[in-house]
N, C-alpha and C. Protein backbone atom coordinates (compact mmCIF):
# COMPACT_ATOMS: atom_id res chain seq x y z
N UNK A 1 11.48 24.73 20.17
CA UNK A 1 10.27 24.07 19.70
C UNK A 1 9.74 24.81 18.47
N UNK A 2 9.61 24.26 17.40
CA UNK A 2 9.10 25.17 15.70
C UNK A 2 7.04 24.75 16.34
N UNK A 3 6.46 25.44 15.63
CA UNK A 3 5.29 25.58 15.52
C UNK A 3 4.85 25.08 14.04
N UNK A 4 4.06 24.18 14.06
CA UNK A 4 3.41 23.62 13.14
C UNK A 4 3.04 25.28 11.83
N UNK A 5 3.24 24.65 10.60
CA UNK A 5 3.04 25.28 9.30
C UNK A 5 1.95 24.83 8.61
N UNK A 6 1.27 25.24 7.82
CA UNK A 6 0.53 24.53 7.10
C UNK A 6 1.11 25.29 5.47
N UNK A 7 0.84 24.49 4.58
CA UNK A 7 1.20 24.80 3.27
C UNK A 7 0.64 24.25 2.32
N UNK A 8 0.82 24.72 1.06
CA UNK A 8 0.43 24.05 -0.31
C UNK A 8 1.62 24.16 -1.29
N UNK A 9 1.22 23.41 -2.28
CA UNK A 9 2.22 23.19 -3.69
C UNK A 9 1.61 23.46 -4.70
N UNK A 10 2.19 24.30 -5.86
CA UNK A 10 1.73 24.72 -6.88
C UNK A 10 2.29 24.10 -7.75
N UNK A 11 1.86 23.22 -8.48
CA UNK A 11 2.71 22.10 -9.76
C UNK A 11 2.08 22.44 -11.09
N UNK A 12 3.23 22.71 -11.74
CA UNK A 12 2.79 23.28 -13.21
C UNK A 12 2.13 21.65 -14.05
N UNK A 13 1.86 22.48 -15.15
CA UNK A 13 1.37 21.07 -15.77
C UNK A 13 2.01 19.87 -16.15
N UNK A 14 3.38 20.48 -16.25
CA UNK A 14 4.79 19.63 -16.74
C UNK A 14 4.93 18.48 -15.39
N UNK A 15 4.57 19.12 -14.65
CA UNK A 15 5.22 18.27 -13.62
C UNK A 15 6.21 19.02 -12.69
N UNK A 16 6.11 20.14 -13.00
CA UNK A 16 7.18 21.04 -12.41
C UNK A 16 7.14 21.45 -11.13
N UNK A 17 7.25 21.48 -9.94
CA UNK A 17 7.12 21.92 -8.56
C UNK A 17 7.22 23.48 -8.60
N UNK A 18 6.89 24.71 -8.86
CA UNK A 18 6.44 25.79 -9.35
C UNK A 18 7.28 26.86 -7.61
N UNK A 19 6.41 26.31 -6.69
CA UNK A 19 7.12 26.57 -5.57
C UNK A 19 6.11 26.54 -4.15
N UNK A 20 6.36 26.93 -3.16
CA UNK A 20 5.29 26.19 -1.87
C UNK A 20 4.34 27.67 -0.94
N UNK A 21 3.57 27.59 -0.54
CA UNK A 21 3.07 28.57 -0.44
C UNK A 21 2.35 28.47 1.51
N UNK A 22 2.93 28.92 2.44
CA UNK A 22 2.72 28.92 3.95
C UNK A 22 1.40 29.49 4.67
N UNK A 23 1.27 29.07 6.01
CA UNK A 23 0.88 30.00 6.79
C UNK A 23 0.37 29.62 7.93
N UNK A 24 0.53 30.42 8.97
CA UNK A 24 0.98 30.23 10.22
C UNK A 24 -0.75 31.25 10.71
N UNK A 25 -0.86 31.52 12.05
CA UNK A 25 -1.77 32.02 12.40
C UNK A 25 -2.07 32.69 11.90
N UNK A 26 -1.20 33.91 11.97
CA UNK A 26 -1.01 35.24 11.47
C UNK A 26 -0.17 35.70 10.00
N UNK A 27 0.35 34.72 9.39
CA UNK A 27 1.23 35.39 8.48
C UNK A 27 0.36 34.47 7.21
N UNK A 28 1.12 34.87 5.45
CA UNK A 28 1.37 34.13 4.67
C UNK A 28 2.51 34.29 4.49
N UNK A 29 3.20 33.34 3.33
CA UNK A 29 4.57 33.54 3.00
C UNK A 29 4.73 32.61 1.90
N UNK A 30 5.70 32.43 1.12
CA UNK A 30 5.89 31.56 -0.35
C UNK A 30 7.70 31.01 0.25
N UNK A 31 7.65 29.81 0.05
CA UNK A 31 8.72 29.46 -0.57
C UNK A 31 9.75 29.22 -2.04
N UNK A 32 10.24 30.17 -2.32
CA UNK A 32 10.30 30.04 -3.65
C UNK A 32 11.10 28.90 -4.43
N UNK A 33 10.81 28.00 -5.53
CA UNK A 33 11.98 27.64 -6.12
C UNK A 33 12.51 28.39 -7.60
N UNK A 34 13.30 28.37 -7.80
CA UNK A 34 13.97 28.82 -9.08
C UNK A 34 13.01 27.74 -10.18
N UNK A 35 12.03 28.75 -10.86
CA UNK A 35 10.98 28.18 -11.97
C UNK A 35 12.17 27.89 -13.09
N UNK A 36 12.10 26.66 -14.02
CA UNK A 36 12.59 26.60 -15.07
C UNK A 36 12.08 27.13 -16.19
N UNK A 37 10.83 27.40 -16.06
CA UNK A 37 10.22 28.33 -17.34
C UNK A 37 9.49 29.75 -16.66
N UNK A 38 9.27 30.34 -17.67
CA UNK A 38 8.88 32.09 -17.31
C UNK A 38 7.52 31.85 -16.96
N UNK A 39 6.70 30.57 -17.14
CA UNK A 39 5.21 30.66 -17.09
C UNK A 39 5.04 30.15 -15.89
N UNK A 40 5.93 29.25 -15.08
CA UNK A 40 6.01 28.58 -14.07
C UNK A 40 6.25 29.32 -12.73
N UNK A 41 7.12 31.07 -13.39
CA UNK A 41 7.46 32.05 -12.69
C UNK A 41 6.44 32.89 -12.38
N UNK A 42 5.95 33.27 -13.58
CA UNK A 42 4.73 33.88 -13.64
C UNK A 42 3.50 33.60 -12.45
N UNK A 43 3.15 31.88 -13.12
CA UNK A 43 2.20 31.27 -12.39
C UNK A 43 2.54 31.92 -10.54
N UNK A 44 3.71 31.46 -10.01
CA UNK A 44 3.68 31.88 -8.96
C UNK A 44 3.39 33.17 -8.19
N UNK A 45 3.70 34.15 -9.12
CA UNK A 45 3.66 35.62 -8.39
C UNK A 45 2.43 35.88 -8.77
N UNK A 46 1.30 35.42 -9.84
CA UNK A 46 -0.18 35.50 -9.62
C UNK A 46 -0.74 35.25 -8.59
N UNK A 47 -0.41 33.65 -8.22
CA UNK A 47 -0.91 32.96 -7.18
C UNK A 47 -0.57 33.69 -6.11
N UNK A 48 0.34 34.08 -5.66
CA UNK A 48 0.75 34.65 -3.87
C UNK A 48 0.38 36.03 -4.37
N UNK A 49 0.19 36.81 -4.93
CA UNK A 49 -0.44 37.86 -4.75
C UNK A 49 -1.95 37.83 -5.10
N UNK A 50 -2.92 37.13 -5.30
CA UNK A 50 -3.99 37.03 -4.75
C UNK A 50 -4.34 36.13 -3.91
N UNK A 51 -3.53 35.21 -3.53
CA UNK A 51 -2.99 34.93 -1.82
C UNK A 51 -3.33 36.22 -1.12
N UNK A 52 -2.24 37.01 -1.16
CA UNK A 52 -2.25 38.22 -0.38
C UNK A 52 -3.12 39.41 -0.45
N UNK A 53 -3.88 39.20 -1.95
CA UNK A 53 -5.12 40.17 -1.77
C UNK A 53 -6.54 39.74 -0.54
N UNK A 54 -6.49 38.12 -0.89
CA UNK A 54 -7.51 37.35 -0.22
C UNK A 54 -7.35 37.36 1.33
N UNK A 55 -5.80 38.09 1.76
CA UNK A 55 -5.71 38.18 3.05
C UNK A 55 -5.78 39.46 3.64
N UNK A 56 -5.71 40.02 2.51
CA UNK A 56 -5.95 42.15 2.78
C UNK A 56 -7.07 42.32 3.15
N UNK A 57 -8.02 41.37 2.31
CA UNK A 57 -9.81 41.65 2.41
C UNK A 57 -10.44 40.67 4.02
N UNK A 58 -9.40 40.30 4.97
CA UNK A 58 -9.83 39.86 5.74
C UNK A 58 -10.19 38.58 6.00
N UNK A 59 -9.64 37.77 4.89
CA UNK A 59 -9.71 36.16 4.98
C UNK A 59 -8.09 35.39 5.85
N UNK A 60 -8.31 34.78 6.68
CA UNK A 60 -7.40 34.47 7.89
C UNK A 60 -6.82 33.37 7.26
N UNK A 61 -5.32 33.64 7.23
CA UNK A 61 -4.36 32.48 6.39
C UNK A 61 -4.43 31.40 6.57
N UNK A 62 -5.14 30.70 7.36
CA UNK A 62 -5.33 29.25 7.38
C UNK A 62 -6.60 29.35 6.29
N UNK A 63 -7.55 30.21 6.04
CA UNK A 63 -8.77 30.37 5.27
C UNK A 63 -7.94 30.37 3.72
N UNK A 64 -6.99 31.05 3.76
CA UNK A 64 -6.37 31.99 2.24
C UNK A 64 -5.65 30.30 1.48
N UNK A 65 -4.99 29.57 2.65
CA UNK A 65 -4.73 28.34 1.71
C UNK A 65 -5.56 27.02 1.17
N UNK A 66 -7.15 27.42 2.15
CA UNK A 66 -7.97 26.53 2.21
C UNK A 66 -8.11 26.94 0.64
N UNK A 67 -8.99 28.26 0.74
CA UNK A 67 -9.57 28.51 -0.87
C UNK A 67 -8.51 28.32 -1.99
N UNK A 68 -7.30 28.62 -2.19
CA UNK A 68 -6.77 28.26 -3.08
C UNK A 68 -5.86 26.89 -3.32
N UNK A 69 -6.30 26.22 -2.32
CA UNK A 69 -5.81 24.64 -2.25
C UNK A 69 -6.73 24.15 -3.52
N UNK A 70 -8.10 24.59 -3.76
CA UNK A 70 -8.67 24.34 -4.68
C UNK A 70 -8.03 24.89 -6.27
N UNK A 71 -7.40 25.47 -6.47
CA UNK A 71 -7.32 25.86 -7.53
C UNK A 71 -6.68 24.64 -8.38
N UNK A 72 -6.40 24.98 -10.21
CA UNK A 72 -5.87 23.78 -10.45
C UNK A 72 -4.48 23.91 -10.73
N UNK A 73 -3.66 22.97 -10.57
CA UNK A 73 -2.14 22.98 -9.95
C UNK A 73 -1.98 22.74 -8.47
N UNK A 74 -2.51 23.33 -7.47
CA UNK A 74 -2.27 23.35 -6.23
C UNK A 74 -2.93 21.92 -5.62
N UNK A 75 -1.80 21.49 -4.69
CA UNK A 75 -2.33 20.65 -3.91
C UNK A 75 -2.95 20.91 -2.81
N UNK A 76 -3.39 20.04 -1.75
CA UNK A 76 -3.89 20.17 -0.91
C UNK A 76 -2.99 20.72 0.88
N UNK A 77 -3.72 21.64 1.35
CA UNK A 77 -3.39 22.05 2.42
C UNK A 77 -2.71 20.41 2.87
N UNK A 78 -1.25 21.04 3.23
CA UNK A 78 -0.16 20.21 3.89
C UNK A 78 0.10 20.55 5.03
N UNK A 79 0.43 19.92 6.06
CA UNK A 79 0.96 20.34 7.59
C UNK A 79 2.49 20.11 7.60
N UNK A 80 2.95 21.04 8.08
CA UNK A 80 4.79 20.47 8.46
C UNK A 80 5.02 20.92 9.36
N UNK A 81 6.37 20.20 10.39
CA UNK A 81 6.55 20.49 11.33
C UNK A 81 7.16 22.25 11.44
N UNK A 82 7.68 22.76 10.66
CA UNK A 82 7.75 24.36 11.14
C UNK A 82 8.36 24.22 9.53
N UNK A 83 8.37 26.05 9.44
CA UNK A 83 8.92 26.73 8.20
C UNK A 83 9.83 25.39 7.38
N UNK A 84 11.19 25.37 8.12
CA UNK A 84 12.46 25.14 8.13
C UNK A 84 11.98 23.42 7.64
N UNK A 85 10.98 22.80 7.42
CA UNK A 85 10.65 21.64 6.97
C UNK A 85 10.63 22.02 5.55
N UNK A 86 9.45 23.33 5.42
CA UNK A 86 8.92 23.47 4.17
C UNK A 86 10.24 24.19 3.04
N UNK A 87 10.91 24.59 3.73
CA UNK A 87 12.14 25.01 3.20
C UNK A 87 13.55 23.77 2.68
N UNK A 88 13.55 23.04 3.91
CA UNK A 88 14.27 22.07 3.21
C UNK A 88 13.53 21.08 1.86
N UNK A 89 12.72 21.11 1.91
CA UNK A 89 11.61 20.51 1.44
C UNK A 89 12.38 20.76 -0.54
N UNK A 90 12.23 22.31 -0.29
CA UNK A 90 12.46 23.39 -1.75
C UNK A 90 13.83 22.97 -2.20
N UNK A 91 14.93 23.00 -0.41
CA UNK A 91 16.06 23.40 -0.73
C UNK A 91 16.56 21.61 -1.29
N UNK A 92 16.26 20.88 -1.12
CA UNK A 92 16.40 19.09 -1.85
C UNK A 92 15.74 19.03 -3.12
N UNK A 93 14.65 19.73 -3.18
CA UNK A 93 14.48 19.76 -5.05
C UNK A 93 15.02 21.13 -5.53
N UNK A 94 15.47 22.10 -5.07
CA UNK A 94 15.70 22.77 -5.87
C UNK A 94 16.48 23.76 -4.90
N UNK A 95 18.17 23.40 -4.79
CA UNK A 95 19.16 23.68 -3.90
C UNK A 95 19.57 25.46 -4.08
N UNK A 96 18.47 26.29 -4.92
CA UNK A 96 18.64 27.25 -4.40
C UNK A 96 17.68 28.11 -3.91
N UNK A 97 16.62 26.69 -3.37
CA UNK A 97 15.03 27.64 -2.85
C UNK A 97 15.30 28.46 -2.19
N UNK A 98 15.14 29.44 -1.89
CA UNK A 98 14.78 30.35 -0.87
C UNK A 98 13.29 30.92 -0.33
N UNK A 99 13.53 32.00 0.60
CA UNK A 99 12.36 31.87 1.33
C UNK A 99 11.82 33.80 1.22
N UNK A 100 10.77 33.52 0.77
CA UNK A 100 10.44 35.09 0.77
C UNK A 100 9.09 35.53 1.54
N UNK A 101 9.02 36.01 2.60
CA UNK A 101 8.20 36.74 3.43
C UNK A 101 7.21 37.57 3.14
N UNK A 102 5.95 37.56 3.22
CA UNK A 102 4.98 38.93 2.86
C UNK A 102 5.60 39.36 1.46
């Protein structure tokens, strides 16, 4: 039985799917895709590391994707049926997503 995920999407301005961003009770986590540009790369490792500052200071990962669901690029808090959704998800647009943890 997988346990429900919740997630967001970070879409560059191009239109670009940038990469997906998790979290479960207790954890965060990013799904990555291979960015086609360096700003698209960039964009991401800003975003999940103040993800992960916002979760150092005690904001609870269902809280950490609420607040930055707002930002602009990001969509809105998504539900999927477990990880392995949000991963195939990456791995059909972009067949060498992988998955990176904390």
């Amino acid at each position: 039985m997988t346990t429900p995920v919740h997630y967001i999407t970070l879409t560059m301005p191009d239109g670009e799917i940038a990469g997906y961003f998790w979290a479960t009770a207790t954890d965060l986590g990013r799904v990555h895709r291979p960015a086609g540009s360096s700003s698209a790369h960039r964009a991401v490792r800003e975003l999940y590391s103040s993800m992960q500052d916002a979760h150092r200071r005690g904001l609870a990962p269902a809280g950490v994707l609420t607040l930055f669901s707002r930002e602009p690029g990001v969509g809105p808090v998504t539900e999927a049926p477990g990880l392995a959704a949000i991963e195939e998800t990456a791995r059909v647009a972009a067949p060498r997503g992988r998955v990176d943890e904390n």
